[in-house]
Protein backbone atom coordinates (compact mmCIF):
# COMPACT_ATOMS: atom_id res chain seq x y z
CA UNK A 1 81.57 62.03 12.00
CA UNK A 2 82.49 62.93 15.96
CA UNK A 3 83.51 58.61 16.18
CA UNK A 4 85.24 59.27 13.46
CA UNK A 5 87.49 62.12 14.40
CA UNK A 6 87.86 60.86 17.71
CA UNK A 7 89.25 57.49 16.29
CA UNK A 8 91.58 59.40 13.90
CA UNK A 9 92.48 61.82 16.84
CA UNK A 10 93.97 58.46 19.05
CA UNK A 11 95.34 56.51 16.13
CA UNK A 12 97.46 59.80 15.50
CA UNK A 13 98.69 60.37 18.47
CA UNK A 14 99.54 56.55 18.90
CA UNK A 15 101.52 56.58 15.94
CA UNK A 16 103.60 59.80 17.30
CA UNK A 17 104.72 57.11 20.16
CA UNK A 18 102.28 58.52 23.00
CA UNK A 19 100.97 55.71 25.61
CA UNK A 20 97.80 54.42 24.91
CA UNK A 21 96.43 55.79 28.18
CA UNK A 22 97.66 59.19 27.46
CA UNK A 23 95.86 58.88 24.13
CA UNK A 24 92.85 58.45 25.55
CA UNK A 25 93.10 61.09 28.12
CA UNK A 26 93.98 63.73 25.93
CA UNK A 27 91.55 62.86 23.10
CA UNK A 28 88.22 62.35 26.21
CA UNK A 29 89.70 66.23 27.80
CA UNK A 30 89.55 67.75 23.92
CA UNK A 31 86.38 66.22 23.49
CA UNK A 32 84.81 67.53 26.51
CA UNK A 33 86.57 71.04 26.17
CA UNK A 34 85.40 71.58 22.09
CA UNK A 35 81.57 70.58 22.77
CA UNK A 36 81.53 73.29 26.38
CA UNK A 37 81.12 69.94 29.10
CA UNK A 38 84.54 71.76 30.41
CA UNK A 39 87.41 69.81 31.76
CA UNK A 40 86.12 70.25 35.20
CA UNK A 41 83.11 68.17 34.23
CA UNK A 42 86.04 65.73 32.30
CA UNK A 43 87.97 65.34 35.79
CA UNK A 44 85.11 64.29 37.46
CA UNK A 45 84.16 61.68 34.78
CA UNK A 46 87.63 60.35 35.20
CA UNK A 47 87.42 60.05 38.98
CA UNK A 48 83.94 58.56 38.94
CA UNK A 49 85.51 55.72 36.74
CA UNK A 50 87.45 54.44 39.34
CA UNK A 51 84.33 54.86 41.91
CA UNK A 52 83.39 50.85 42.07
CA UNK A 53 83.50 48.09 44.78
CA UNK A 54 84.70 45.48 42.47
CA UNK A 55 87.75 46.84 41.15
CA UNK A 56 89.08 47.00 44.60
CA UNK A 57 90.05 42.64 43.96
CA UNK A 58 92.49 44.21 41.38
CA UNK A 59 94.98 45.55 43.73
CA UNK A 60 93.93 43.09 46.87
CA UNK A 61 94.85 39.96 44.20
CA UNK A 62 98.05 41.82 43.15
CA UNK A 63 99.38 42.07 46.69
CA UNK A 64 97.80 38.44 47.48
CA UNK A 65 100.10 36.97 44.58
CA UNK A 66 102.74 39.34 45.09
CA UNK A 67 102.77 37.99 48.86
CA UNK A 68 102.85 34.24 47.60
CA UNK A 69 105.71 35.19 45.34
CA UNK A 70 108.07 37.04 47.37
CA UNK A 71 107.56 34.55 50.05
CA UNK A 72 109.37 31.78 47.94
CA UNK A 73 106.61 29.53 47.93
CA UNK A 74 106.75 29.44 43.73
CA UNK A 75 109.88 26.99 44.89
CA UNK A 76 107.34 24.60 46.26
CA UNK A 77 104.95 25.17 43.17
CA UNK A 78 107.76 24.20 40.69
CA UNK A 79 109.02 21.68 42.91
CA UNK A 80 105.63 19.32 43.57
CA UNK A 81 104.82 20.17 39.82
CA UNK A 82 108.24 18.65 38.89
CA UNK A 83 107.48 15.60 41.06
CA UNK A 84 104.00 15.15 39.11
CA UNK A 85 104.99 15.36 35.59
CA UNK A 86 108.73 15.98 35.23
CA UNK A 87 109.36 12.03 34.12
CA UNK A 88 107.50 13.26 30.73
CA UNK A 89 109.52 13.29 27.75
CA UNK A 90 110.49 17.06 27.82
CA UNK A 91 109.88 17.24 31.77
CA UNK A 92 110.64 20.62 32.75
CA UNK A 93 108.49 22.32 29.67
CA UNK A 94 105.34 20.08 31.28
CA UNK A 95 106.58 21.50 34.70
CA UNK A 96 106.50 24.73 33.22
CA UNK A 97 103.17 24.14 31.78
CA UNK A 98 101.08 22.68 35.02
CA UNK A 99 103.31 25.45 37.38
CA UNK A 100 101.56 28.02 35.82
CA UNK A 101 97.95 25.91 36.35
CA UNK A 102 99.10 25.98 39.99
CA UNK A 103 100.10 29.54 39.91
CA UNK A 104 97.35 30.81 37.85
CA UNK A 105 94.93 29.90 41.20
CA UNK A 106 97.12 32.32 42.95
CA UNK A 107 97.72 35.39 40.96
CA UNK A 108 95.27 36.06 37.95
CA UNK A 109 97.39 37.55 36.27
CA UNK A 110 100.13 36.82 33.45
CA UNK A 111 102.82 39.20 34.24
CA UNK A 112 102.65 37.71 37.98
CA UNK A 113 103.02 34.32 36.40
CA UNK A 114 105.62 35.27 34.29
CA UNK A 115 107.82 37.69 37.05
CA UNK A 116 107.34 34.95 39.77
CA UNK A 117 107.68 31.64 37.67
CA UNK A 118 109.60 32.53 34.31
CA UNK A 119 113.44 33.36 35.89
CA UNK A 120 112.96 29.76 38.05
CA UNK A 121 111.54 27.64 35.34
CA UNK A 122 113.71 29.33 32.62
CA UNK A 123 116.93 28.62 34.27
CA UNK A 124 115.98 25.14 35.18
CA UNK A 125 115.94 24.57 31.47
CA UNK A 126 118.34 25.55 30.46
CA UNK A 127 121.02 23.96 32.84
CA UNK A 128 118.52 20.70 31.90
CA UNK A 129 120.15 21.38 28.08
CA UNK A 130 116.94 22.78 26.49
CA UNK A 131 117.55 26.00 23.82
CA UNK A 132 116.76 29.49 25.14
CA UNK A 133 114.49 30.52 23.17
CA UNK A 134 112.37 27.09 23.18
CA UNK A 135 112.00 27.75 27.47
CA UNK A 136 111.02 31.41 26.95
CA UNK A 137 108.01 30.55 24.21
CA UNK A 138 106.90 28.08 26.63
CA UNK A 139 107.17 29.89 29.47
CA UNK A 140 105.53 32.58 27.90
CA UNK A 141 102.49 30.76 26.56
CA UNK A 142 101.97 29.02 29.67
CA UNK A 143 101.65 32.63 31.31
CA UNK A 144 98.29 33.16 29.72
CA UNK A 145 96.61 30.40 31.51
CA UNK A 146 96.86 32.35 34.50
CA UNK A 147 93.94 35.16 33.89
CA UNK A 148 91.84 32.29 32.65
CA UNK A 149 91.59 30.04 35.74
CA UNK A 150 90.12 32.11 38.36
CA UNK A 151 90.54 34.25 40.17
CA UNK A 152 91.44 36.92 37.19
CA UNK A 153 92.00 40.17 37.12
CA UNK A 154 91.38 40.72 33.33
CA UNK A 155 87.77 38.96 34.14
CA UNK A 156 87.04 41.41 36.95
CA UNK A 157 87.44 44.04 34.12
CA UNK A 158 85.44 42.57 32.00
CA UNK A 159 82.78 41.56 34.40
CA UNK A 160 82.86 45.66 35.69
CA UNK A 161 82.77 46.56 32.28
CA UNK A 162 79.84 44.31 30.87
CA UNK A 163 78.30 44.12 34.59
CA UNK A 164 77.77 40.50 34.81
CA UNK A 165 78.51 38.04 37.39
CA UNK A 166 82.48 38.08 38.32
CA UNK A 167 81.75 34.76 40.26
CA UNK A 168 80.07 33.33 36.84
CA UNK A 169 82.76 34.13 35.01
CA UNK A 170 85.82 32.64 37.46
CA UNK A 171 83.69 29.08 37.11
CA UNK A 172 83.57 29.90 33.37
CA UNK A 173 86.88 29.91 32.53
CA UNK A 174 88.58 26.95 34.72
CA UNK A 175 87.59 24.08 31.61
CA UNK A 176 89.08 26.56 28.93
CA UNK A 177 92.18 27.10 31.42
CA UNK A 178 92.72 23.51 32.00
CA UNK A 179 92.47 23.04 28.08
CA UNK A 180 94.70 25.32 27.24
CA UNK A 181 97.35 23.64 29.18
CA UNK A 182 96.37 20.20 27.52
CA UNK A 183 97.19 21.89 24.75
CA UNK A 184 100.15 23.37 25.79
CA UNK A 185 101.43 19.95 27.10
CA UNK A 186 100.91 18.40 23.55
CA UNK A 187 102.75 20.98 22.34
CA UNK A 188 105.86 20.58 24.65
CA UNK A 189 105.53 16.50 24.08
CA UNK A 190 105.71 17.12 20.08
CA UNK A 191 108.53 19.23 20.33
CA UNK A 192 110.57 17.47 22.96
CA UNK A 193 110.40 14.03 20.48
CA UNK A 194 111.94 15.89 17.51
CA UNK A 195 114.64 17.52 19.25
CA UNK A 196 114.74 14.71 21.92
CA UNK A 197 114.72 16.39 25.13
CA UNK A 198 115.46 14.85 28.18
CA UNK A 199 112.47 13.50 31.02
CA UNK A 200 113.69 14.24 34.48
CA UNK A 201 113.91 11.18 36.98
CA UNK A 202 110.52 9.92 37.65
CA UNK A 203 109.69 10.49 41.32
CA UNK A 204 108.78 7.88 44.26
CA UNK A 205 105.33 8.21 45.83
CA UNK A 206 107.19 9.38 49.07
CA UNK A 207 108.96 12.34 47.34
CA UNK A 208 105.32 13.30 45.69
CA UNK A 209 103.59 13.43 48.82
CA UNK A 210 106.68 15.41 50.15
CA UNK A 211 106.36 18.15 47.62
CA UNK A 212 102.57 18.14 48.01
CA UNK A 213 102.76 18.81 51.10
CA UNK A 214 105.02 21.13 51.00
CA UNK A 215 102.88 23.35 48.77
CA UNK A 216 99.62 22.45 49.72
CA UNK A 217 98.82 25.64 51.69
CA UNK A 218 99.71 27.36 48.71
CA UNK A 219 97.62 25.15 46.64
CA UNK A 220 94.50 25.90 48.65
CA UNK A 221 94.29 29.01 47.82
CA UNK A 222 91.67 28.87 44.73
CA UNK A 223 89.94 26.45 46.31
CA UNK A 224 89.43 29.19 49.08
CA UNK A 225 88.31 31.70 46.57
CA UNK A 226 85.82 29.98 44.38
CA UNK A 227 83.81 28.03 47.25
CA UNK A 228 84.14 31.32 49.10
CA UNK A 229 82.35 32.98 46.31
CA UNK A 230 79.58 30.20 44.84
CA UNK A 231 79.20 29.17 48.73
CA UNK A 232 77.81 33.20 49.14
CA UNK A 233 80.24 33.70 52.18
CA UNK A 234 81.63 36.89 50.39
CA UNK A 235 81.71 38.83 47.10
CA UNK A 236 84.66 38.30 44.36
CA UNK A 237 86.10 41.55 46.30
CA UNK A 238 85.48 40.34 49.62
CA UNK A 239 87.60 37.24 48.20
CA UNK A 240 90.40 38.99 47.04
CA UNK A 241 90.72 40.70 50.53
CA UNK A 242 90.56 37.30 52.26
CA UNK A 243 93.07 36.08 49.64
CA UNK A 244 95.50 38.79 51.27
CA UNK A 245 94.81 37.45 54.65
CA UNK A 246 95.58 34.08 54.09
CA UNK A 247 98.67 34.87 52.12
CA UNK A 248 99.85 36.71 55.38
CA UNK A 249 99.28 33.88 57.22
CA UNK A 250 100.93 31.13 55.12
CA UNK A 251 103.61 33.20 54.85
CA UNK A 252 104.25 34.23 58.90
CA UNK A 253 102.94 30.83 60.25
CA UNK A 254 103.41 28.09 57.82
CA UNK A 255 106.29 28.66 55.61
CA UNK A 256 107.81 31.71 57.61
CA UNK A 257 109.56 33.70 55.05
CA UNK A 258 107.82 36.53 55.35
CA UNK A 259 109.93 39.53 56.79
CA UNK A 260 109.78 43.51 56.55
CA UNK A 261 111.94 44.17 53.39
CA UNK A 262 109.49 41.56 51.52
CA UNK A 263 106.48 42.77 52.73
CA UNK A 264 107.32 46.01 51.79
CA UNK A 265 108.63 45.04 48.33
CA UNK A 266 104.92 43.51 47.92
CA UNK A 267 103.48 46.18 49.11
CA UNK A 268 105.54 48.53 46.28
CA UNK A 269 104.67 46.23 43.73
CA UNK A 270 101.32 46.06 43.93
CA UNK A 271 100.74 49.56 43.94
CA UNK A 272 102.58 50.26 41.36
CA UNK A 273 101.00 47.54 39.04
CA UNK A 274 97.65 48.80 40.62
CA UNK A 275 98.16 52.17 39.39
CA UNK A 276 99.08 51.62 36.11
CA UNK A 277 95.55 49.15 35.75
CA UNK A 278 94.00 52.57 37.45
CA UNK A 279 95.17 55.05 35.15
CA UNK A 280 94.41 53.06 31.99
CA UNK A 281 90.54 51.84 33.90
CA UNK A 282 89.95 55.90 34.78
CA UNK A 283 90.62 57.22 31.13
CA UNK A 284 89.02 54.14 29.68
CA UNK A 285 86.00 54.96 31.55
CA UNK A 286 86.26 58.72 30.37
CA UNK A 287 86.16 57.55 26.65
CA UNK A 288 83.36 55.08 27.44
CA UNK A 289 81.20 58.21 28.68
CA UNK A 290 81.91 59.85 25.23
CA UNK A 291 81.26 56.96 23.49
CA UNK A 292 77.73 56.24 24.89
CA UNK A 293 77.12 60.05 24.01
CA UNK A 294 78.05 59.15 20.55
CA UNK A 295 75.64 56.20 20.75
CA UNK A 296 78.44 53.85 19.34
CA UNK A 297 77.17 50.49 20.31
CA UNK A 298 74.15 51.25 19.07
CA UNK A 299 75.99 52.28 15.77
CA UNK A 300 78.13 48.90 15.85
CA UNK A 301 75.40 47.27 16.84
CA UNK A 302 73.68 47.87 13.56
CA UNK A 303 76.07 47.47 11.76
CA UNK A 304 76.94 43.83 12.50
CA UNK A 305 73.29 43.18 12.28
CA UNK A 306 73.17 44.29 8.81
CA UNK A 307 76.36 42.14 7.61
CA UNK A 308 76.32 39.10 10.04
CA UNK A 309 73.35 36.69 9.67
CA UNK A 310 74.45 34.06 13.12
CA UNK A 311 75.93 34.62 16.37
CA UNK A 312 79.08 32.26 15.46
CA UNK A 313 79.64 34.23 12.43
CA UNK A 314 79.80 37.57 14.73
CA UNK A 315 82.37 35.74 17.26
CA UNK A 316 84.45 34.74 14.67
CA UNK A 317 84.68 38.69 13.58
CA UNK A 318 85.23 39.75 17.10
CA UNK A 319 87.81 36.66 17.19
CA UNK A 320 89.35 38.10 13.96
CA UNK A 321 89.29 42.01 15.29
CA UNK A 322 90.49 41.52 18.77
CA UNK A 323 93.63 38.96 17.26
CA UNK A 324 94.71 41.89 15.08
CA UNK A 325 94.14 44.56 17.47
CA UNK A 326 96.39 42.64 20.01
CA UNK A 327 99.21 42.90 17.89
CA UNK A 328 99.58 46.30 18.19
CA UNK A 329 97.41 47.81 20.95
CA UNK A 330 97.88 46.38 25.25
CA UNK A 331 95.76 43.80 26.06
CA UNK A 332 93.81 45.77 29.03
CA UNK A 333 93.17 48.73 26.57
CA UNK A 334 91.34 46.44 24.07
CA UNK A 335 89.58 44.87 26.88
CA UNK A 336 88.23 47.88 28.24
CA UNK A 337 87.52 50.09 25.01
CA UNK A 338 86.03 47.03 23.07
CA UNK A 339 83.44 45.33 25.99
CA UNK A 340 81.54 48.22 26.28
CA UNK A 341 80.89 48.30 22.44
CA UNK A 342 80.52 44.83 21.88
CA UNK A 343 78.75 43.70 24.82
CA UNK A 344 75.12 44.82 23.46
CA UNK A 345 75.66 43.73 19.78
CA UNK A 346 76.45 39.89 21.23
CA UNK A 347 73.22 40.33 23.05
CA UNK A 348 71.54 41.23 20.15
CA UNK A 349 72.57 37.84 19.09
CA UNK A 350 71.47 36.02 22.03
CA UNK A 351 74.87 35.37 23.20
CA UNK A 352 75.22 34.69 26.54
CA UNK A 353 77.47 37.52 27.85
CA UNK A 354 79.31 34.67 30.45
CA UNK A 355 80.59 33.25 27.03
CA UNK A 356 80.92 35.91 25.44
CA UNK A 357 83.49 36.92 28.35
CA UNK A 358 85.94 33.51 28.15
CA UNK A 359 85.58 34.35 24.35
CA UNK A 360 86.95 37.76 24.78
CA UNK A 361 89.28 37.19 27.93
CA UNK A 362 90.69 34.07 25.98
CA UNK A 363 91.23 36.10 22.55
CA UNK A 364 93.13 38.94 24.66
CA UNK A 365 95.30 36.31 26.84
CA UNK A 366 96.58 35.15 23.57
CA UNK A 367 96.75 39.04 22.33
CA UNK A 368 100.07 39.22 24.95
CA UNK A 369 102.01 36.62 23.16
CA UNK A 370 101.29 37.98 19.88
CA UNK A 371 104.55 40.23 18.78
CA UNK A 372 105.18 43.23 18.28
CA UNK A 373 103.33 44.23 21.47
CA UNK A 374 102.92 41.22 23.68
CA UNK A 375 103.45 42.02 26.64
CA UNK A 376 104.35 38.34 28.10
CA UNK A 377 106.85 38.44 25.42
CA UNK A 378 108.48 41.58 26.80
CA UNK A 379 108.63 39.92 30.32
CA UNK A 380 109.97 36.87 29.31
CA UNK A 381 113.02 38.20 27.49
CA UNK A 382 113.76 40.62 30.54
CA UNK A 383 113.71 37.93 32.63
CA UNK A 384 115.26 34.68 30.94
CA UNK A 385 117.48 37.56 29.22
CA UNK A 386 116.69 36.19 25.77
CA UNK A 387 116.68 38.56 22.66
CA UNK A 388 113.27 39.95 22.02
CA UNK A 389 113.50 39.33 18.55
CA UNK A 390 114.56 35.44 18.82
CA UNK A 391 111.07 34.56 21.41
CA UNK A 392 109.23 36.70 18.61
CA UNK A 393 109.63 34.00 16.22
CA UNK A 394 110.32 31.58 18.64
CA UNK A 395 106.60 32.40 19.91
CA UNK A 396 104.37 31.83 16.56
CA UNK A 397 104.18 27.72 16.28
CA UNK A 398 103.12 28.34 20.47
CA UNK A 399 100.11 30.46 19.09
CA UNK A 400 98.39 27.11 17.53
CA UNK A 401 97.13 25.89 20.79
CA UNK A 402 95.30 28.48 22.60
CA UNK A 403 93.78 29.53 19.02
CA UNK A 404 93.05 25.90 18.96
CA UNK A 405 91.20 26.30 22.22
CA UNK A 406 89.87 29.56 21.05
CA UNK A 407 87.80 28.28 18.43
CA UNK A 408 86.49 25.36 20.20
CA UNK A 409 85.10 27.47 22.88
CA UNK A 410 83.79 29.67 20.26
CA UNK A 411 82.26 26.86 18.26
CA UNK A 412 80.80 25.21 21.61
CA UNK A 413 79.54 27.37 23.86
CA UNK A 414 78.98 24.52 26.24
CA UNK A 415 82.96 24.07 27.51
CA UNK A 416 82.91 27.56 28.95
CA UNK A 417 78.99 27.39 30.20
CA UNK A 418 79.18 23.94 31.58
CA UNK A 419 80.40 24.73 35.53
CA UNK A 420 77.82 28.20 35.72
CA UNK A 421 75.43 26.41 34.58
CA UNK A 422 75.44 23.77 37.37
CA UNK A 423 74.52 26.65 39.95
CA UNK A 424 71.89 28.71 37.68
């Protein structure tokens, strides 16, 4: 009856209009008030949340990409991915695609892919003679890839959340990643025959190596990050920190953009980013307390024992719950209420929680282009200045590939499990 009342308590005050966050906060502080914990007990629940080592790589991989971005070195990104792939039919929409691959290794996150990428590539295609609202869906689904292909943020989350290995899951989702943008690419090739968009001018092995080298400091960077991590020479954390580092010095000693203003305009926008991931983690981790009280998982637990007979038969529900849940409710909020619940019910199923991770992180990537409430969707149309309600529909047919991807790595645990299962 309590899970009951507290569900009805945050679906009301959603519906009034109030922030998700706030929802939670106010519905965790009545909670604690009505059954005598006190709100002094409440506040220190809500500080403790925030009381762990590896949440730290959130901000430390916001100001790393933040760095990269404001340092202009997404022009070399764009430019060696042009070189590589821009001779396609429908160049600029595979440049678009494999910039974000690039990118993804950088930032972990979608709205950094989106903010630093999306104006660029958007503009590109449109003075190449492609339609508006055909650059922003693809720019927006290629934003996703970028939590999937380490390092990400929203698998730091989860890996907090479900405390497994953070390192396990980075190697765990670079397959996926790289399929989604396979998939992506079809995509973009399909579309670009029918409405016969142009290929850009294929480019001489001298003008490749010129663009590689021009971003291969940039490029490096993931490769820094996940040998750091699987070689043991520091923590996912520890990574993140050194991914700050190196930014710096790319930026002051290689490509020498870096100056005051920007580095203070990084600075700003990672903690602002950072505290809007804090406030949602803190009250998130307040609810989770209650919850646990409440003995939910072991509720839901039950309960999809006693209807669901297979573990594939329970991922497609979770598939099926977190989809429609994304369309109305931010992508970080479903990650961090839902883990906690489902974590020990895919256990009880013998599903390995690695797996289960891509599975969920996958499922909420695709949750941001899913309108009314995708966020990449928002970004996109601020940026490219394209009406909201055009890359809405412009969006759906761009949904078929990651769901594509989706179910195969639901169906086959082994695409997700192959690279952490090399060093177990």
């Amino acid at each position: 009856m309590t899970l009951a009342i507290i569900a009805f308590s945050m679906l009301f005050m959603i519906g009034l209009g109030v922030p998700i966050a706030l929802s939670m906060l106010f519905t965790s502080m009545g909670y604690f008030y009505i059954n005598g914990s006190g709100l002094t007990f409440a506040t220190q629940r809500l500080v403790d949340s925030l009381n762990s080592f590896p949440l730290l790589a959130i901000p430390l991989f916001i100001l790393a990409a933040s760095l990269l971005n404001n340092g202009g070195i997404t022009a070399h990104i764009f430019g060696f991915a042009t070189r590589l792939v821009g001779h396609i039919r429908g160049g600029l929409g595979h440049v678009n695609v494999l910039a974000s691959v690039f990118f993804s290794g950088m930032s972990g996150s979608a709205v950094a892919d989106t903010a630093g990428l999306g104006k660029m590539e958007i503009e590109a295609m449109r003075k190449a003679g492609y339609d508006a609202e055909f650059s922003g869906a693809v720019t927006a689904a290629s934003s996703m890839i970028g939590p999937i292909i380490p390092p990400s943020i929203t698998m730091v989350l989860y890996g907090v959340s479900a405390n497994v290995s953070i390192g396990a899951l980075f190697l765990a989702g670079v397959i996926p990643g790289l399929f989604c943008a396979v998939a992506l690419m079809a995509m973009v090739y399909f579309y670009s025959v029918r409405r016969n968009y142009p290929a850009e001018k294929r480019a001489n092995c001298k003008e490749v190596w010129e663009s590689f080298r021009k971003a291969f400091w940039a490029l490096l960077t993931p490769m820094i990050i996940i040998f750091g991590i699987m070689g043991g020479y520091f923590s996912p954390t520890e990574a993140a920190a050194a991914t700050v580092v190196y930014a710096l010095l790319i930026d002051l000693f290689i490509y020498r953009t870096l100056t005051i203003r920007r580095l203070w305009g990084s600075l700003y926008e990672a903690a602002s980013l950072s505290a809007s991931i804090a406030f949602i983690v803190a009250n998130v981790g307040m609810l989770g307390i209650i919850l646990a009280k409440e003995q939910a998982p072991q509720q839901l637990t039950q309960l999809f024992l006693a209807l669901v007979d297979s573990p594939i038969m329970f991922l497609l529900i979770v598939n099926l719950l977190i989809f429609v849940l994304g369309a109305f409710i931010e992508s970080m909020a479903i990650l961090l209420i839902v883990v906690p619940i489902l974590v020990p019910s895919a256990l009880s199923f013998g599903i390995d929680p690695i797996h289960f991770g891509v599975v969920v992180v996958l499922n909420i990537m695709i949750s941001t282009l899913t309108p009314p409430m995708g966020m990449a969707l928002f970004v996109v149309a601020k940026v490219g200045n394209i009406p909201f309600q055009k890359l809405a529909l412009a969006i759906l047919p761009w949904l078929i590939p990651p769901v594509f991807v989706l179910v195969l790595v639901t169906l086959i645990p082994e695409i997700s499990m192959f690279l952490p299962n090399l060093l177990r």
